[in-house]
N, C-alpha and C. Protein backbone atom coordinates (compact mmCIF):
# COMPACT_ATOMS: atom_id res chain seq x y z
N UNK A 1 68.43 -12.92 27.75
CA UNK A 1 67.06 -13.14 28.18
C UNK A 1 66.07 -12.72 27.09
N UNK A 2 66.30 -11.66 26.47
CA UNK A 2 65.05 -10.53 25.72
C UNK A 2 65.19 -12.12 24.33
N UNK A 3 66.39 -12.45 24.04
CA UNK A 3 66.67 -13.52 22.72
C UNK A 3 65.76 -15.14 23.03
N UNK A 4 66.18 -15.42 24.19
CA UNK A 4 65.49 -16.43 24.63
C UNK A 4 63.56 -16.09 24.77
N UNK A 5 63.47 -15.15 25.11
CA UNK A 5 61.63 -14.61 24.75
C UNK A 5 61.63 -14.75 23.66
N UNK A 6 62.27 -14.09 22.82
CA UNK A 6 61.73 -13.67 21.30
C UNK A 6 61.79 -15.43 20.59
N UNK A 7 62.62 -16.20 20.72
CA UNK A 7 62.94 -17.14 20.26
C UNK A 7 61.49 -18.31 20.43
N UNK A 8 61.07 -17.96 22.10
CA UNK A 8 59.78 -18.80 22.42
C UNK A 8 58.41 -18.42 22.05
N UNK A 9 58.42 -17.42 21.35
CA UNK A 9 57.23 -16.85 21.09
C UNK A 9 57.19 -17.32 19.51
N UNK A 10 56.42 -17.61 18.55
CA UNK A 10 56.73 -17.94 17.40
C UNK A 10 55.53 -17.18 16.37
N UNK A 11 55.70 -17.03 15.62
CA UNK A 11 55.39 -16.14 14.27
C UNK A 11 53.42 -16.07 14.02
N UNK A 12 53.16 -17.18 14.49
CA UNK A 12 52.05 -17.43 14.88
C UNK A 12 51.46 -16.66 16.09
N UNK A 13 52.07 -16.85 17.17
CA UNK A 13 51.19 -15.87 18.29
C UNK A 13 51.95 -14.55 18.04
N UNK A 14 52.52 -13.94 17.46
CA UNK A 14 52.65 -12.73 16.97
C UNK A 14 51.32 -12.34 15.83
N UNK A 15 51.20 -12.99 15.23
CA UNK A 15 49.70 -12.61 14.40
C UNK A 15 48.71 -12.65 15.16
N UNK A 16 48.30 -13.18 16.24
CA UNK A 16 47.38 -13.29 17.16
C UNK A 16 47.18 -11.95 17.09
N UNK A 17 48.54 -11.59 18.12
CA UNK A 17 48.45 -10.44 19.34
C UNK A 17 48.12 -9.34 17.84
N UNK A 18 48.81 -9.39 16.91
CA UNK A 18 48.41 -8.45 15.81
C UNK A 18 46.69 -8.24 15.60
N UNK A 19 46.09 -9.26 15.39
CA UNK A 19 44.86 -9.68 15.27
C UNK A 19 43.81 -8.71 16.43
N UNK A 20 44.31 -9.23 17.65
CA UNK A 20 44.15 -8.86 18.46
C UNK A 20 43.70 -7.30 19.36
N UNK A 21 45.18 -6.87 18.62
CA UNK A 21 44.96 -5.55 18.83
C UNK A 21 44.45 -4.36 17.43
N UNK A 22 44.00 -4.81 16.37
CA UNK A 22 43.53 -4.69 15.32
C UNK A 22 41.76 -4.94 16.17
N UNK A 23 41.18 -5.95 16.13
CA UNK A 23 40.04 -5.68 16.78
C UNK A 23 40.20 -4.60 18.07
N UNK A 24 40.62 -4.45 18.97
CA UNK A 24 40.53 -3.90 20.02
C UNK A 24 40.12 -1.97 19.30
N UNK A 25 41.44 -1.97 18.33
CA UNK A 25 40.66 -0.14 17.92
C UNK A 25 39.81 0.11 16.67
N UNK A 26 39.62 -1.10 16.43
CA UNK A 26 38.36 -1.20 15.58
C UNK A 26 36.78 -1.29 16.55
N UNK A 27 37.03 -2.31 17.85
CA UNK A 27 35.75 -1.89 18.80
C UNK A 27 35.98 -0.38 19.02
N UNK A 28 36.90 0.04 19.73
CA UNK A 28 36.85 1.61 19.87
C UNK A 28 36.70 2.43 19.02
N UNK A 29 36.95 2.35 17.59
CA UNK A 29 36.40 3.64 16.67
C UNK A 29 34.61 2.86 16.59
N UNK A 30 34.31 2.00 16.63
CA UNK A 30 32.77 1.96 17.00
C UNK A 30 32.02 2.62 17.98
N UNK A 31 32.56 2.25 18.89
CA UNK A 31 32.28 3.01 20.30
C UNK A 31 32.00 4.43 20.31
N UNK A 32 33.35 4.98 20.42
CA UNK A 32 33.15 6.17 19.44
C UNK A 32 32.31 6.48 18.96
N UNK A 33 32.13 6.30 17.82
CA UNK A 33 31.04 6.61 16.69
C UNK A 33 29.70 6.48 17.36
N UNK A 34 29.12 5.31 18.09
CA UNK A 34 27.99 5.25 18.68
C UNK A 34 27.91 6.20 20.01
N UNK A 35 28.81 6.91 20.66
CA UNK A 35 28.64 7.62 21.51
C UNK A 35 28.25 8.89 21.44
N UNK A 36 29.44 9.26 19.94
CA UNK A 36 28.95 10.51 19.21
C UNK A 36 27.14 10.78 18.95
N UNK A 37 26.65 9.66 18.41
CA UNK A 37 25.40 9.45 17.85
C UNK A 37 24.66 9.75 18.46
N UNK A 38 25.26 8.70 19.90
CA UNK A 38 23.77 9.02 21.10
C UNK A 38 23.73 10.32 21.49
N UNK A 39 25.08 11.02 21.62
CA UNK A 39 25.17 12.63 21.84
C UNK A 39 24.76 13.31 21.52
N UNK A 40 24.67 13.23 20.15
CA UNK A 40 23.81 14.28 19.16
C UNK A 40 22.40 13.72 19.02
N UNK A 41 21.82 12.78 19.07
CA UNK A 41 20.22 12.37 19.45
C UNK A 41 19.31 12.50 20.52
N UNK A 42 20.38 12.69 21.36
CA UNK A 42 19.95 13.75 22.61
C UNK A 42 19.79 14.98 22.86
N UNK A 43 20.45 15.71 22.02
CA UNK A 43 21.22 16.87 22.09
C UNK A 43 19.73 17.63 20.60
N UNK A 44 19.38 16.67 20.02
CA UNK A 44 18.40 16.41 18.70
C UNK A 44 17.21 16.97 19.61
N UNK A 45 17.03 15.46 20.47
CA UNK A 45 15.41 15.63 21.24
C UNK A 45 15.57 17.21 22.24
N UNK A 46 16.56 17.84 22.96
CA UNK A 46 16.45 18.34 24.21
C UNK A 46 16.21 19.73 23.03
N UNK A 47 16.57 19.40 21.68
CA UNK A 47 16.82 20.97 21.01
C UNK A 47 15.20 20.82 20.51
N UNK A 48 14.23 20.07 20.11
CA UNK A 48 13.17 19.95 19.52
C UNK A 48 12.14 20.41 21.07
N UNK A 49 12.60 19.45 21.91
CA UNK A 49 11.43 19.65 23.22
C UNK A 49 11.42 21.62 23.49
N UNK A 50 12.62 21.63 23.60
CA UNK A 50 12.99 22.98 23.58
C UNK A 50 12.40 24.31 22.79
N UNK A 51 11.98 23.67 22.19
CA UNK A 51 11.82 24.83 20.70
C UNK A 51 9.93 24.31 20.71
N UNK A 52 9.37 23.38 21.17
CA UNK A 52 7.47 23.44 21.25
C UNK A 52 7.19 24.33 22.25
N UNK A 53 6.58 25.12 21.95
CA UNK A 53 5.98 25.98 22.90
C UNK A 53 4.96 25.50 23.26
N UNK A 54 4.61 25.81 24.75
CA UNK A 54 3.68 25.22 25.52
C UNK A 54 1.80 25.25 25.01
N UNK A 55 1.50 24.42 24.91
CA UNK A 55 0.43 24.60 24.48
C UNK A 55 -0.85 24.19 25.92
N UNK A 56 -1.75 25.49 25.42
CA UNK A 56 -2.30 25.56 26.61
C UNK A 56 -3.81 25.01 26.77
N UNK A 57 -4.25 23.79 27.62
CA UNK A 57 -5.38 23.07 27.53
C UNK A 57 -6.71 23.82 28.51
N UNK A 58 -7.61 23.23 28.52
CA UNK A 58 -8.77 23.66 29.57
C UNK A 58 -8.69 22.90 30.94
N UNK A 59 -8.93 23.76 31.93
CA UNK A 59 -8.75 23.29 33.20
C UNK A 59 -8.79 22.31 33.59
N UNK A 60 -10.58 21.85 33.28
CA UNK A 60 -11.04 20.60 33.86
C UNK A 60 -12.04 20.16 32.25
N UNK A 61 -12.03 18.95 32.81
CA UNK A 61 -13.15 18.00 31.65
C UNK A 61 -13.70 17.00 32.39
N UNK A 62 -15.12 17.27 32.53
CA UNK A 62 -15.90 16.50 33.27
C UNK A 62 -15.94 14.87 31.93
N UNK A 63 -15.36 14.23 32.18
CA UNK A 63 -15.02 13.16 31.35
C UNK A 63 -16.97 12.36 31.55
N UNK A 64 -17.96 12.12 31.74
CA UNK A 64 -19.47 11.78 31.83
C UNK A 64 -19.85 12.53 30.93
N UNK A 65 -19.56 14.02 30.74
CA UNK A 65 -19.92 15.45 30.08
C UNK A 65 -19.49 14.80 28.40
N UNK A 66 -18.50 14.55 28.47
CA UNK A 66 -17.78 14.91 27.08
C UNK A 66 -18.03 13.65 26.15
N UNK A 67 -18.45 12.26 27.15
CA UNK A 67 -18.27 11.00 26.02
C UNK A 67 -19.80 11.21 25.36
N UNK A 68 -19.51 10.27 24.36
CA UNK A 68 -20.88 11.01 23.29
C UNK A 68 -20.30 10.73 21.75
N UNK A 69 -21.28 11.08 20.86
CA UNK A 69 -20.93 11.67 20.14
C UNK A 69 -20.43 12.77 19.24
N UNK A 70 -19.18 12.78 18.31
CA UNK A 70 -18.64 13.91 18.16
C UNK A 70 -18.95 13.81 16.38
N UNK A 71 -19.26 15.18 15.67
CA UNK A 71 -19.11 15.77 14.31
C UNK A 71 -17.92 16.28 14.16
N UNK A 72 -17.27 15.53 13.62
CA UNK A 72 -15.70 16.47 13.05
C UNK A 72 -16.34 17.45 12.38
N UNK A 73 -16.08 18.79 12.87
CA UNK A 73 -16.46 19.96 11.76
C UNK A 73 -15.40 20.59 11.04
N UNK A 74 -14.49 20.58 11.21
CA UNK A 74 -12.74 20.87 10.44
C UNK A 74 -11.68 20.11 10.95
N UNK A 75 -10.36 19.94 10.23
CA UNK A 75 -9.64 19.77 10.64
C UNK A 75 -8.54 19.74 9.95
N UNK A 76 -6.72 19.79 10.59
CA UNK A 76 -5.66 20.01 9.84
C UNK A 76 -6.09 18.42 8.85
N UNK A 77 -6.05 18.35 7.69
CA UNK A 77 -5.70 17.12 6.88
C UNK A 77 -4.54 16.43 7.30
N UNK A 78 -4.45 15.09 7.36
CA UNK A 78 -4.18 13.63 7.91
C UNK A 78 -4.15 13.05 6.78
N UNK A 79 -3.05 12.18 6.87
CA UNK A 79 -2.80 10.68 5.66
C UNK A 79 -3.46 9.92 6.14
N UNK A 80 -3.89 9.80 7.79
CA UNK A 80 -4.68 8.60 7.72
C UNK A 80 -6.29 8.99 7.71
N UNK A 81 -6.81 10.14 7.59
CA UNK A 81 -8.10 10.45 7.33
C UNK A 81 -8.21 10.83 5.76
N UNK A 82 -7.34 9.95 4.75
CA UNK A 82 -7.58 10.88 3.45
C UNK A 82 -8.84 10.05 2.93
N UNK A 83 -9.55 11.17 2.24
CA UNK A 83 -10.65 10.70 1.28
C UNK A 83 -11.73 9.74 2.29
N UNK A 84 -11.92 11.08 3.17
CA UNK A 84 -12.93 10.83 4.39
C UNK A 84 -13.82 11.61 4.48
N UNK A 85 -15.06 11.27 4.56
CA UNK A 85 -16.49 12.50 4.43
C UNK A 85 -17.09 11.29 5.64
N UNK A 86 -17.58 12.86 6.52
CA UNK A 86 -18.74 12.40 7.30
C UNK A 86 -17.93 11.87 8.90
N UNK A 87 -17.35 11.99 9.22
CA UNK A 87 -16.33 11.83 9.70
C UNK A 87 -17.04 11.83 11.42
N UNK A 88 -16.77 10.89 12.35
CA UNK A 88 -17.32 11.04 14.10
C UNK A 88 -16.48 10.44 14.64
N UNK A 89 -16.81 10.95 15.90
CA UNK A 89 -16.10 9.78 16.98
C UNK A 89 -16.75 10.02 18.41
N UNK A 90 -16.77 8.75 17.95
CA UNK A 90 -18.06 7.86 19.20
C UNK A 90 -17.20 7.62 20.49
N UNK A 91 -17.05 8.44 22.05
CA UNK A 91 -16.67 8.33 23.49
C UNK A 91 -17.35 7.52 24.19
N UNK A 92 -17.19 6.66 24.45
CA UNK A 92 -17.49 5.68 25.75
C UNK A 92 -16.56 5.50 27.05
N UNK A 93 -17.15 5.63 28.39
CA UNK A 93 -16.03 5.53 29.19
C UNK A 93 -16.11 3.84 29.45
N UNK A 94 -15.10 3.19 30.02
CA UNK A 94 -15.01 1.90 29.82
C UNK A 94 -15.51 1.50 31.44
N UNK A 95 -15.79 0.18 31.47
CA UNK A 95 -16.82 -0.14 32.36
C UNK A 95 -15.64 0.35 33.69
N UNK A 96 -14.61 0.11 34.17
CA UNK A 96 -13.81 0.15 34.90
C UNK A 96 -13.24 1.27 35.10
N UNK A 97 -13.85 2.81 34.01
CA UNK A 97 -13.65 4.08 34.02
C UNK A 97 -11.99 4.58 34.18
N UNK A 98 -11.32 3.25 34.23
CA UNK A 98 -9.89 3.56 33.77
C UNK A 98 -9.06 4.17 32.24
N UNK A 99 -10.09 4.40 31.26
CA UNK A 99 -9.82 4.61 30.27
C UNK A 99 -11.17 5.05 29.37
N UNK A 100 -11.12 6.16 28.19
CA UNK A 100 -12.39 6.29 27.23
C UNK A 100 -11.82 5.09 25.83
N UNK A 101 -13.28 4.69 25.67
CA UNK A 101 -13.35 3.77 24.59
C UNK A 101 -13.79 4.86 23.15
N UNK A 102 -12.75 4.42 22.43
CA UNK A 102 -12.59 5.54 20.86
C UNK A 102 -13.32 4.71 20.01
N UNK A 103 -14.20 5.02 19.18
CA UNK A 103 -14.65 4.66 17.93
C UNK A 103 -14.78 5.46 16.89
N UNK A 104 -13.83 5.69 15.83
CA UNK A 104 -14.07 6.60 14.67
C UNK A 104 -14.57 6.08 13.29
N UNK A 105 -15.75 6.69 12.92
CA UNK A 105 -15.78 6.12 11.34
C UNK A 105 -15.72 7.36 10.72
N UNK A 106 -15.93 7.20 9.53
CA UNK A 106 -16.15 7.92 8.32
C UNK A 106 -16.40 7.19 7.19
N UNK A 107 -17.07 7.66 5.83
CA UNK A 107 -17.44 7.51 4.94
C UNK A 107 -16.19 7.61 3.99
N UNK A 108 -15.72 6.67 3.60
CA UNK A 108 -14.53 6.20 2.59
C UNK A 108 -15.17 6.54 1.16
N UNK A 109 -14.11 7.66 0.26
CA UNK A 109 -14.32 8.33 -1.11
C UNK A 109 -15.50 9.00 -1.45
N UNK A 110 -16.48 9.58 -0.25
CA UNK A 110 -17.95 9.45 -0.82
C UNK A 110 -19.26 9.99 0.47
N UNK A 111 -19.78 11.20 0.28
CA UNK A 111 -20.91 10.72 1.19
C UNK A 111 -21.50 9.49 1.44
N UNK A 112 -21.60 8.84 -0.13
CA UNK A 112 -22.29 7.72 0.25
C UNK A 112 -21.66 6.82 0.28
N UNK A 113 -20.26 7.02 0.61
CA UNK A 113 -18.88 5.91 0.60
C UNK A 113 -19.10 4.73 1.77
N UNK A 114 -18.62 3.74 1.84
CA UNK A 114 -18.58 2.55 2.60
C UNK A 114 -18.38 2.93 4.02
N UNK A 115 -18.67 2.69 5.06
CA UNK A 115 -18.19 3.46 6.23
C UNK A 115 -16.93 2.53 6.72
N UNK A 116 -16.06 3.08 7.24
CA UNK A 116 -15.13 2.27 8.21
C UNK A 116 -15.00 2.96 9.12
N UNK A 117 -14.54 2.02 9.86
CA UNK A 117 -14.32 2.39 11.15
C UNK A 117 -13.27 1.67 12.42
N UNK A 118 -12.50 2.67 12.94
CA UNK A 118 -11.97 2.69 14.26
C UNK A 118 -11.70 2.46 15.14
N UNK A 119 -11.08 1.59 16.40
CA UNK A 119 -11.60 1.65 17.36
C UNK A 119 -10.14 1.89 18.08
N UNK A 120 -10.18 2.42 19.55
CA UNK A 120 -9.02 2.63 20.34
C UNK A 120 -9.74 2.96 21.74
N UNK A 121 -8.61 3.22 22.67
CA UNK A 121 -8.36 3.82 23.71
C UNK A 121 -7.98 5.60 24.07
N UNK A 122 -8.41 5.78 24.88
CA UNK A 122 -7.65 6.78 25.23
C UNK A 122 -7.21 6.74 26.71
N UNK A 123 -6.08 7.03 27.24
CA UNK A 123 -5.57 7.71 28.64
C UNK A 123 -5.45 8.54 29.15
N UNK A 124 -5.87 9.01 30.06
CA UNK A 124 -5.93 10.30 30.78
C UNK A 124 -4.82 10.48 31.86
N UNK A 125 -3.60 11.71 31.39
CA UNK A 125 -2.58 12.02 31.95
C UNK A 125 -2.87 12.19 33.21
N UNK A 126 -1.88 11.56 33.92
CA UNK A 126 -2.52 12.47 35.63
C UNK A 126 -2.09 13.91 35.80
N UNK A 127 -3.06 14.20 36.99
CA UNK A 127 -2.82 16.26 37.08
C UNK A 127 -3.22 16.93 35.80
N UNK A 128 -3.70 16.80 35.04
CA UNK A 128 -4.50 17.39 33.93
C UNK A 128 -5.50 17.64 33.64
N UNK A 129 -6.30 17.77 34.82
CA UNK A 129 -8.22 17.88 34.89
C UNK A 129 -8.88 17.03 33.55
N UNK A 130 -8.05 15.88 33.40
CA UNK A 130 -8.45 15.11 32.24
C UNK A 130 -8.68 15.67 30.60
N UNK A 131 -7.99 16.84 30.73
CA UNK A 131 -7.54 17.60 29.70
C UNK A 131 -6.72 17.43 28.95
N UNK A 132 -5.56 16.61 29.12
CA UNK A 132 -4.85 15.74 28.76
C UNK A 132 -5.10 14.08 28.70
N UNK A 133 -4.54 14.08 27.31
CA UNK A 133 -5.30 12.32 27.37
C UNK A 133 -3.64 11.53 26.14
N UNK A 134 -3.78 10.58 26.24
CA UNK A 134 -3.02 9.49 25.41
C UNK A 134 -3.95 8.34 24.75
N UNK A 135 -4.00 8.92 23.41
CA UNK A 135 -4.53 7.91 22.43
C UNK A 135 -3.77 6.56 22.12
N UNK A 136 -4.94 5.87 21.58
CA UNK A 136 -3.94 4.70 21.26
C UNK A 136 -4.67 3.53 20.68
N UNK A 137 -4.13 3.33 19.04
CA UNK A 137 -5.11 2.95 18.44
C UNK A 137 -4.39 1.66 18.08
N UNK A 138 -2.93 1.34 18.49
CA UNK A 138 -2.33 0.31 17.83
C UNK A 138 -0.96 -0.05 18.99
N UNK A 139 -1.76 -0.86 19.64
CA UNK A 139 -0.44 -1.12 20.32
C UNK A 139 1.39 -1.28 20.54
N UNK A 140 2.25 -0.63 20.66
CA UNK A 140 2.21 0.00 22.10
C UNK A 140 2.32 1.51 21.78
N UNK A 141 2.07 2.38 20.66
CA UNK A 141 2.34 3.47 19.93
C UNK A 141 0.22 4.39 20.59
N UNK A 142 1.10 5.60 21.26
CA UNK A 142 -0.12 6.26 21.62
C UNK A 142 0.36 7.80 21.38
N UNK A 143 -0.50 8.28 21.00
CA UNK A 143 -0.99 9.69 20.62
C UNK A 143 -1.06 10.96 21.17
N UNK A 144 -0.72 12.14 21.45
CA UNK A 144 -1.18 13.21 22.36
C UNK A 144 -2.71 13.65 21.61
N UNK A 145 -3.38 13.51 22.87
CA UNK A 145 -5.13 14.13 22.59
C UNK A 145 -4.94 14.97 23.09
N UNK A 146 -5.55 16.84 23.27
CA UNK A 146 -4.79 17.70 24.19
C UNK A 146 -6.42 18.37 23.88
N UNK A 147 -7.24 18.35 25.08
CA UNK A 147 -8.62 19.83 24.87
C UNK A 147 -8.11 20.94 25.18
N UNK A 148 -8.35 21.85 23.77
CA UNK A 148 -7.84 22.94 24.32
C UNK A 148 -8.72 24.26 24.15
N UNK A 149 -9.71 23.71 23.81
CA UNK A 149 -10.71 24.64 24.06
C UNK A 149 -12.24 23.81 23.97
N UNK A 150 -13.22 24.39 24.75
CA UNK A 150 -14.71 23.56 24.87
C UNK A 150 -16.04 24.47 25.33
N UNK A 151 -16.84 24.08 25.23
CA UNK A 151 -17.61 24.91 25.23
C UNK A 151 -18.50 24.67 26.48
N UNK A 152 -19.25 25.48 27.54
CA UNK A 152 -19.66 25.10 28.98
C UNK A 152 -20.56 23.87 28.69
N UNK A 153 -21.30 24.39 27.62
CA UNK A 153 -22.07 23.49 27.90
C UNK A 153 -21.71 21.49 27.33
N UNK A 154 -20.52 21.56 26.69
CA UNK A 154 -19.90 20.53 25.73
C UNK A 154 -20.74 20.23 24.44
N UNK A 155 -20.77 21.55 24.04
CA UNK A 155 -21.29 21.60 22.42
C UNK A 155 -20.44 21.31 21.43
N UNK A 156 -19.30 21.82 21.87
CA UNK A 156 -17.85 21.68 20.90
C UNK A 156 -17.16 21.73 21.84
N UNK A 157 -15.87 20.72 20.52
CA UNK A 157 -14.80 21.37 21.41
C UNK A 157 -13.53 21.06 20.47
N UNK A 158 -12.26 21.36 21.34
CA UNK A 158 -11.36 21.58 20.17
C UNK A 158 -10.22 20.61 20.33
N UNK A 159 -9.31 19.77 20.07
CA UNK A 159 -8.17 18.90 20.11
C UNK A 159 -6.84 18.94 19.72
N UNK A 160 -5.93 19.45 20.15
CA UNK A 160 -4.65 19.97 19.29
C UNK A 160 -3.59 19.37 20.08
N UNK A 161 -2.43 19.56 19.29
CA UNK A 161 -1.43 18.88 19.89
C UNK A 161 -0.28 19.51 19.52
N UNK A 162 0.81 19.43 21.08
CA UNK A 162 1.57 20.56 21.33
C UNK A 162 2.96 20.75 20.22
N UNK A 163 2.87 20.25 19.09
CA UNK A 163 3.21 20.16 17.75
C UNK A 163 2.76 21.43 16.77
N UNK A 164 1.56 21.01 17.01
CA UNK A 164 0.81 22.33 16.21
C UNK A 164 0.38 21.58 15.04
N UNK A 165 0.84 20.37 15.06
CA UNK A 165 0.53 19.88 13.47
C UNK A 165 -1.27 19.22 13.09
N UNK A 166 -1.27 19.07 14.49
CA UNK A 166 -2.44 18.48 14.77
C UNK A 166 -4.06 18.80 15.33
N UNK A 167 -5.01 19.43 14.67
CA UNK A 167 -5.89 20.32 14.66
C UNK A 167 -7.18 19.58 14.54
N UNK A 168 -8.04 19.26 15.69
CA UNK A 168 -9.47 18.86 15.16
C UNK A 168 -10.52 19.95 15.63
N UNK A 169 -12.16 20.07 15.54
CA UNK A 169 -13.11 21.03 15.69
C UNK A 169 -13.95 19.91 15.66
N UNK A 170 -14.19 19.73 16.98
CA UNK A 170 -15.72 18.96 16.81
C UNK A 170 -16.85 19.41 17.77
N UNK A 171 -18.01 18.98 17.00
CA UNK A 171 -19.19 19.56 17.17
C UNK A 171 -20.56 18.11 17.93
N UNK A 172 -21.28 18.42 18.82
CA UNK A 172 -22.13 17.66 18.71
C UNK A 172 -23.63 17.24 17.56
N UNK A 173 -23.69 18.47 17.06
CA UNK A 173 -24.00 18.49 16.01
C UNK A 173 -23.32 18.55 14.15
N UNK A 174 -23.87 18.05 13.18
CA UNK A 174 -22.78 18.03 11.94
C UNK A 174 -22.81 19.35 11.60
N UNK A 175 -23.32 20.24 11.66
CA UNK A 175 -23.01 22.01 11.61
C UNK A 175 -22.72 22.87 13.37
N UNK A 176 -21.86 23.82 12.44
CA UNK A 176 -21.79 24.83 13.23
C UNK A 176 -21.92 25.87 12.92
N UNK A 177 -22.24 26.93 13.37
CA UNK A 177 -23.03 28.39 12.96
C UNK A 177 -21.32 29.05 12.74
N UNK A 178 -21.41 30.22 11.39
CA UNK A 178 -19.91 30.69 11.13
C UNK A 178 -19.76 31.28 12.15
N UNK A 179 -20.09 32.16 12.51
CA UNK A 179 -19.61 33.02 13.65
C UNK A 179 -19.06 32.19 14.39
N UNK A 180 -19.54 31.49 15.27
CA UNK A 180 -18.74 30.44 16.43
C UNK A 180 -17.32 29.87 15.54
N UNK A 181 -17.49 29.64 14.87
CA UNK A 181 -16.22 28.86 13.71
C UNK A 181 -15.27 29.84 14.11
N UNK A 182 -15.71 30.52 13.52
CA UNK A 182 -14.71 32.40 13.23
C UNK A 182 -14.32 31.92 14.36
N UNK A 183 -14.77 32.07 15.50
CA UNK A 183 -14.47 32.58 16.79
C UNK A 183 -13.73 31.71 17.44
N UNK A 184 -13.54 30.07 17.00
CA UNK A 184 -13.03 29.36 17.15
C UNK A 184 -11.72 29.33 16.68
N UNK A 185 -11.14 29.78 15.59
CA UNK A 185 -9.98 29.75 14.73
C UNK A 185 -9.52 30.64 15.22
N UNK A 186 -10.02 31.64 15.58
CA UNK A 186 -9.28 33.34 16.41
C UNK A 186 -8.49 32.38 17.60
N UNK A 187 -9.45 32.29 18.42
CA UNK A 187 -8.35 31.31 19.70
C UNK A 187 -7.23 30.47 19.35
N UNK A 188 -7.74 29.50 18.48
CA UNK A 188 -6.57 28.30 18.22
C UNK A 188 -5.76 28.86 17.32
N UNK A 189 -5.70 30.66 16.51
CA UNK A 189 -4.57 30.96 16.05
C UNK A 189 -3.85 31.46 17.11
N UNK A 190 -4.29 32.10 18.57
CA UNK A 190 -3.61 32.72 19.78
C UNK A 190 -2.83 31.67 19.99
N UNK A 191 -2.95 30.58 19.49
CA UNK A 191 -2.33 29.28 20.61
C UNK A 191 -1.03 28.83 19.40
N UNK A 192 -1.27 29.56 18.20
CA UNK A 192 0.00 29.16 18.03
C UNK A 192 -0.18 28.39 16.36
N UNK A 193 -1.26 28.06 16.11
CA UNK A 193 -2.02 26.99 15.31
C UNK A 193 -1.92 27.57 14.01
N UNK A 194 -1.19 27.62 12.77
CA UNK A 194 -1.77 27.76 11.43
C UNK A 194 -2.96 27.29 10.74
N UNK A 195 -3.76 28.54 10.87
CA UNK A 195 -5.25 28.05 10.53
C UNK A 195 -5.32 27.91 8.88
N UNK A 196 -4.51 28.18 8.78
CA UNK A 196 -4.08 28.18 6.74
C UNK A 196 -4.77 26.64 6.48
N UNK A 197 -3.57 25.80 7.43
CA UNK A 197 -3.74 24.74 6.52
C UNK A 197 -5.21 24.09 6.93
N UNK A 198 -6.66 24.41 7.73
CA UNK A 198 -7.55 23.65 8.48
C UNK A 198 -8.42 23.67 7.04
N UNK A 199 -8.95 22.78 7.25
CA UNK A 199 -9.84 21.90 5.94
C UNK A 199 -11.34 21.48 6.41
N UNK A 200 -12.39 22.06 6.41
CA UNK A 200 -13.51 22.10 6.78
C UNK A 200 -14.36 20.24 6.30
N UNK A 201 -15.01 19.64 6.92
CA UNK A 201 -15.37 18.27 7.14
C UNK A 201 -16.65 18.41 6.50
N UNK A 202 -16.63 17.88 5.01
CA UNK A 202 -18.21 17.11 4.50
C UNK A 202 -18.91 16.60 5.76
N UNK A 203 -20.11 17.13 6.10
CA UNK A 203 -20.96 15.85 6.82
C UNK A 203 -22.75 16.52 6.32
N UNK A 204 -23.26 15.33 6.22
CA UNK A 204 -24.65 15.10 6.18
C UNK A 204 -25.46 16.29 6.97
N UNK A 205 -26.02 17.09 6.44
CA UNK A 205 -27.07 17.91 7.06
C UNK A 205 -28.78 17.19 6.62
């Protein structure tokens, strides 16, 4: 019997089944390999989420209060704000109050540099007294906006993100008195913030 099989099978479907099972643990050392990957890219994010310490925002933000205009008065330096003087950003809430309308310019190489300018969205996280927000200047890629400190009356206020990398100081006016500054950098170093690297904002007096 086993002679009569071997005899009907011919040299050809033996390379098949060779073939055959040659792909089969070649898909599995892929598999593998991509399982490993996803393991450790998980294992990547849960060790990074893990390791930001909580960064802590202001209660509430009367969002009517805050749109306006803003004076960047410092901030951590940005690749995409380089060789920027004069620097704002213009809050509008949008007619449907589902979202604030962003407009940023600044003065490109120059006080008296060319202005450009900006425009985006922002979202407001739910359960966050609108203290939490999601920027978003380029579709579908959005931003953490985080207030984390402001002033009663919304004279200033401050923007950071639970990174730490990310540091703004804005003012309704283009100055701010040092003392308040001082007093500003004291807090946002409590929170965690290297004030080393903050870079104070050219603007027009």
């Amino acid at each position: 019997m086993l002679k009569i099989l071997s005899n009907s099978i011919n040299p050809y479907t033996f390379s098949i089944m060779k073939i055959n099972k040659s792909y089969y643990k070649v898909y599995h050392w892929i598999e593998n390999i991509f399982r490993t990957l996803f393991l450790f890219a998980l294992a990547l994010i849960h060790f990074q989420c893990n390791n930001v310490q909580d960064l802590n925002t202001v209660s509430q933000v009367d969002l009517n209060k805050y749109v306006g205009k803003w004076y960047e008065i410092a901030a951590f330096p940005q690749s995409f704000q380089k060789d920027c003087y004069c620097s704002t950003a213009e809050y509008t809430l949008s007619s449907n109050k589902e979202y604030v309308e962003i407009e940023n310019s600044c003065n490109k190489d120059s006080i008296q540099g060319k202005q450009v300018t900006i425009k985006g969205k922002a979202f407001v996280e739910k359960n966050s007294g609108n203290a939490r927000l999601q920027v978003q200047f380029f579709w579908p890629f959005r931003g953490k906006y985080w207030i984390i400190d402001l002033a009663d009356d919304y004279s200033y206020a401050v923007i950071g993100h639970p990174n730490r990398d990310y540091l703004w100081i804005l003012s309704r006016t283009p100055a701010m008195a040092e003392p308040l500054y001082q007093e500003i950098l004291n807090r946002v170093q409590t929170q965690g913030f290297d004030i080393r690297k903050i870079k104070k904002t050219v603007q027009v007096l």
